[in-house]
C-alpha atoms as a PDB file:
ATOM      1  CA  UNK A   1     114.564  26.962  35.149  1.00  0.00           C
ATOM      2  CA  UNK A   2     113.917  31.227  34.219  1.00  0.00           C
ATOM      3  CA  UNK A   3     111.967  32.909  36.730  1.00  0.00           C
ATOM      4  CA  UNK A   4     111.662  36.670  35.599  1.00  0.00           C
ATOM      5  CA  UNK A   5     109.845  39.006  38.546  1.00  0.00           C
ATOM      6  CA  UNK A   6     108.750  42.151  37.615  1.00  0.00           C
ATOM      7  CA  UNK A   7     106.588  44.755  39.504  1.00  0.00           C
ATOM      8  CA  UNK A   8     104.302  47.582  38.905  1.00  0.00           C
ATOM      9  CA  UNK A   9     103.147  50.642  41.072  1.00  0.00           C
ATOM     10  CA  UNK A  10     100.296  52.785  39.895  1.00  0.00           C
ATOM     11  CA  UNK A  11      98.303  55.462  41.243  1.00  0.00           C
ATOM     12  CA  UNK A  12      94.433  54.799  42.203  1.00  0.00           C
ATOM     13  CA  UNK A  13      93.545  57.708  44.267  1.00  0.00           C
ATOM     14  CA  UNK A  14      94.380  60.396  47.179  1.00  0.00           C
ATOM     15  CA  UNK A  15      97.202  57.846  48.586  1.00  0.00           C
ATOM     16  CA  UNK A  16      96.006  54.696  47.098  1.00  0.00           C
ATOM     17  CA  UNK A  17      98.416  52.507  45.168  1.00  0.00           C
ATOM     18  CA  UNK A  18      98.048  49.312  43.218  1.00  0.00           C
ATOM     19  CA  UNK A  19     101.327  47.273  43.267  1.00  0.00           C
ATOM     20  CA  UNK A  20     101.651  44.043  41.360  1.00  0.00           C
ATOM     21  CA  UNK A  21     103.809  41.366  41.311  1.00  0.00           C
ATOM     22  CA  UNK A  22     104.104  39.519  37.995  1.00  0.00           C
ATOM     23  CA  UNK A  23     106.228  36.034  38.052  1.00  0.00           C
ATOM     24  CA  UNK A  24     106.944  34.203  35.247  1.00  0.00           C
ATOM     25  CA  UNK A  25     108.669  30.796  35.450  1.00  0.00           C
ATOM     26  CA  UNK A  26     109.776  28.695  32.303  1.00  0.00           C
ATOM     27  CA  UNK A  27     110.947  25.306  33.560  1.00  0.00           C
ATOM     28  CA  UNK A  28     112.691  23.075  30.315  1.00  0.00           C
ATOM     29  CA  UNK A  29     113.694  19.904  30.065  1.00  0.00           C
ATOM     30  CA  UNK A  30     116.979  19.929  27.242  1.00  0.00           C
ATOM     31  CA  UNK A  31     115.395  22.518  24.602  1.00  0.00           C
ATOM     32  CA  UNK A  32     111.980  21.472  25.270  1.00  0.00           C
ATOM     33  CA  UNK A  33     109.270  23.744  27.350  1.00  0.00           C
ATOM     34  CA  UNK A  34     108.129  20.944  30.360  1.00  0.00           C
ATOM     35  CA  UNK A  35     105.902  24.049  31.377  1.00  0.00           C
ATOM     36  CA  UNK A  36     105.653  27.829  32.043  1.00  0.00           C
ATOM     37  CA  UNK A  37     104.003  29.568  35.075  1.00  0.00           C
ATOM     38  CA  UNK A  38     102.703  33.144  34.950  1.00  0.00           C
ATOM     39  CA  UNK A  39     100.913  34.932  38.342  1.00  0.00           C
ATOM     40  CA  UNK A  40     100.395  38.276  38.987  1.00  0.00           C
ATOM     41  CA  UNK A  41      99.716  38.984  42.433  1.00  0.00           C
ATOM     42  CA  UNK A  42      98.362  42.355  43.284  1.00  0.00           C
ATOM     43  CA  UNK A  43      97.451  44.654  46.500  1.00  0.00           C
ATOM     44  CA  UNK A  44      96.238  47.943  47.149  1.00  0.00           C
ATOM     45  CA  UNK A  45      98.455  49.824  49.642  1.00  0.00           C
ATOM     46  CA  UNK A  46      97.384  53.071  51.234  1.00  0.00           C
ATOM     47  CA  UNK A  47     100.438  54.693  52.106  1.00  0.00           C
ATOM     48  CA  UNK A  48     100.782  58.653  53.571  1.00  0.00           C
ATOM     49  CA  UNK A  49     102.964  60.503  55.393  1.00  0.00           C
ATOM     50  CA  UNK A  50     106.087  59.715  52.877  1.00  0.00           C
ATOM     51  CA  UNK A  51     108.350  62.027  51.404  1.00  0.00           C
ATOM     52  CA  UNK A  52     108.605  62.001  47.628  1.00  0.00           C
ATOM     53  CA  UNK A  53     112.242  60.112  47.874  1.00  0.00           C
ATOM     54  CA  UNK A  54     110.916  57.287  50.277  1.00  0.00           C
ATOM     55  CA  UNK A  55     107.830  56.567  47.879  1.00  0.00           C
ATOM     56  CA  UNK A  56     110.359  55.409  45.393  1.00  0.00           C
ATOM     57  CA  UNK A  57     111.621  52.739  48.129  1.00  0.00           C
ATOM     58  CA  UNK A  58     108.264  51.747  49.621  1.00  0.00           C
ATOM     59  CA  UNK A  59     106.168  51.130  46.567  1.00  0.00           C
ATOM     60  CA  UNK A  60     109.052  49.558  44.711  1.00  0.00           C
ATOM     61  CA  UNK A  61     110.628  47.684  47.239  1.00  0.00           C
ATOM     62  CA  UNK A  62     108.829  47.268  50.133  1.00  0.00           C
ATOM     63  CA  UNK A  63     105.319  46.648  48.632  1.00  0.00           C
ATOM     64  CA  UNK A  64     106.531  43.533  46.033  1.00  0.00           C
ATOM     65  CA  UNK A  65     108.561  42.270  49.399  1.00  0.00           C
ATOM     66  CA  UNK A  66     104.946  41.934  51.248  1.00  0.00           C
ATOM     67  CA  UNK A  67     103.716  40.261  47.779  1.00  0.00           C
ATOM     68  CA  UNK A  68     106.201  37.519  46.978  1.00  0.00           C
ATOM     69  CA  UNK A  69     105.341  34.797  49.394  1.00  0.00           C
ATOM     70  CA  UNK A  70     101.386  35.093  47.894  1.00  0.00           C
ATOM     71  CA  UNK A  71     102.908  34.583  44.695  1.00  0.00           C
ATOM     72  CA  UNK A  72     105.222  32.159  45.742  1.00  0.00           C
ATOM     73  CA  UNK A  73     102.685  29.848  47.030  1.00  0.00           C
ATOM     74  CA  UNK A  74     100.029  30.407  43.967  1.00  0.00           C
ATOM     75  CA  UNK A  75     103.298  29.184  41.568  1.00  0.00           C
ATOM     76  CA  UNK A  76     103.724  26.540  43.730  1.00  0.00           C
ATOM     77  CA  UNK A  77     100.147  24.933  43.797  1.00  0.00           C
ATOM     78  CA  UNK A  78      99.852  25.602  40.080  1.00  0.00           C
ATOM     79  CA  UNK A  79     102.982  23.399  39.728  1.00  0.00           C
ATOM     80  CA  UNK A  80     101.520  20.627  42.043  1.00  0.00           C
ATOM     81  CA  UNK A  81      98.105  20.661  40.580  1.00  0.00           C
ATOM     82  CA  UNK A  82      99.884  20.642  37.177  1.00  0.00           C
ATOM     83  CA  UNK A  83     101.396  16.888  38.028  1.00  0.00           C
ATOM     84  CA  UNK A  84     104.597  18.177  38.821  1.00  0.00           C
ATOM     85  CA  UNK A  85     107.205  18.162  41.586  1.00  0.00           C
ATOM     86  CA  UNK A  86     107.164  20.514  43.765  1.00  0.00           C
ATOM     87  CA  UNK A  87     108.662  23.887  42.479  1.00  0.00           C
ATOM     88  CA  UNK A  88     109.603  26.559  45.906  1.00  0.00           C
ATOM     89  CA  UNK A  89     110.889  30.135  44.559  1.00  0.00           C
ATOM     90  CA  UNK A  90     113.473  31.115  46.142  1.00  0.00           C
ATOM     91  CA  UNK A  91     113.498  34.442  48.871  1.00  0.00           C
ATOM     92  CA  UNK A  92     114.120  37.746  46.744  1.00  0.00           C
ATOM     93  CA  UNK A  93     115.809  41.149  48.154  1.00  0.00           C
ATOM     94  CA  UNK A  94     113.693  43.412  46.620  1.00  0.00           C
ATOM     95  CA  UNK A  95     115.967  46.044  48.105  1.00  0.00           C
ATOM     96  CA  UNK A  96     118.675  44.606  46.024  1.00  0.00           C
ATOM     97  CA  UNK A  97     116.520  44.822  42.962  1.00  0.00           C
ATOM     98  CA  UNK A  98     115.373  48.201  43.681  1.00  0.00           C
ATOM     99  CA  UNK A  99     118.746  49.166  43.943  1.00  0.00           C
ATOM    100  CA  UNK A 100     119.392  47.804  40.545  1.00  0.00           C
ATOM    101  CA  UNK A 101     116.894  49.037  38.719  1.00  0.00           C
ATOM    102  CA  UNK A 102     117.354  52.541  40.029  1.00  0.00           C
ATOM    103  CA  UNK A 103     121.087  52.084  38.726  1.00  0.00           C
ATOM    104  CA  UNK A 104     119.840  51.257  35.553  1.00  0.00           C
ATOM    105  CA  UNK A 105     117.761  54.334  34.959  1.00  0.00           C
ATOM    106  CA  UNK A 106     120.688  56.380  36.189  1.00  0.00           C
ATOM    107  CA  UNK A 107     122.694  54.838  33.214  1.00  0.00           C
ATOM    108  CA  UNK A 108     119.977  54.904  31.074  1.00  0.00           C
ATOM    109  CA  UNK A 109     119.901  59.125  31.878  1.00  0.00           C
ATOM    110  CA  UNK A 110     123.473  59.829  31.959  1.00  0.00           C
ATOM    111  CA  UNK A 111     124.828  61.438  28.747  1.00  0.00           C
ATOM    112  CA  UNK A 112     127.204  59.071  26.835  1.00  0.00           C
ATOM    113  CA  UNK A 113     130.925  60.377  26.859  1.00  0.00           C
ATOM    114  CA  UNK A 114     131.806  60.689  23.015  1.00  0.00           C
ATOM    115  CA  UNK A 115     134.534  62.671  21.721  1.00  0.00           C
ATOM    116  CA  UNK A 116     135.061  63.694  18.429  1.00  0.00           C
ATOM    117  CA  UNK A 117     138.722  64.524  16.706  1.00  0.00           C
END
């Protein structure tokens, strides 16, 4: 089994924000597909008050956190309705993930150490 989570934050208006929650989950059986899920799960979170360093947090962590069990349950009715056994995702820290991806853009910025003789 691949599950693959991803999330998106965009800007609607004043302090509107549209967060989704995309799963994808590719169950196989040796090399062969048995079947593959995909839900997106979105909200629209009005959220004021934050400084611009807690957005970052809140719309990237905190927003897919209140998300994931809507998702959870639509993958896991598709699966049943699908003739399948039952198929539970398991809990995600988001903060974890967050964490991760803001290390990744870090690396991503940093300037690579070459030297040249």
């Amino acid at each position: 089994m691949e599950v693959n989570l991803s999330s998106n934050a965009q800007p609607l208006q004043n302090n509107l924000f549209e967060v989704s929650l995309t799963a994808t989950i590719t169950v196989k059986i040796q090399d062969k597909t048995a079947y593959l899920v995909e839900v997106c799960q979105a909200g629209i979170f009005s959220i004021s008050g934050l400084s611009e360093n807690e957005m970052g947090p809140m719309l990237g962590s905190f927003c897919p956190n209140l998300l994931f069990p809507y998702a959870r349950e639509v993958v896991s009715d598709l699966v049943i309705k699908g003739g399948f056994p039952p198929m539970l995702m398991a809990p995600v820290n988001f903060d974890a993930v967050y964490a991760q991806h803001l290390k990744q853009m870090k690396e991503k910025q940093s300037p690579s150490n070459i030297s040249i003789n």
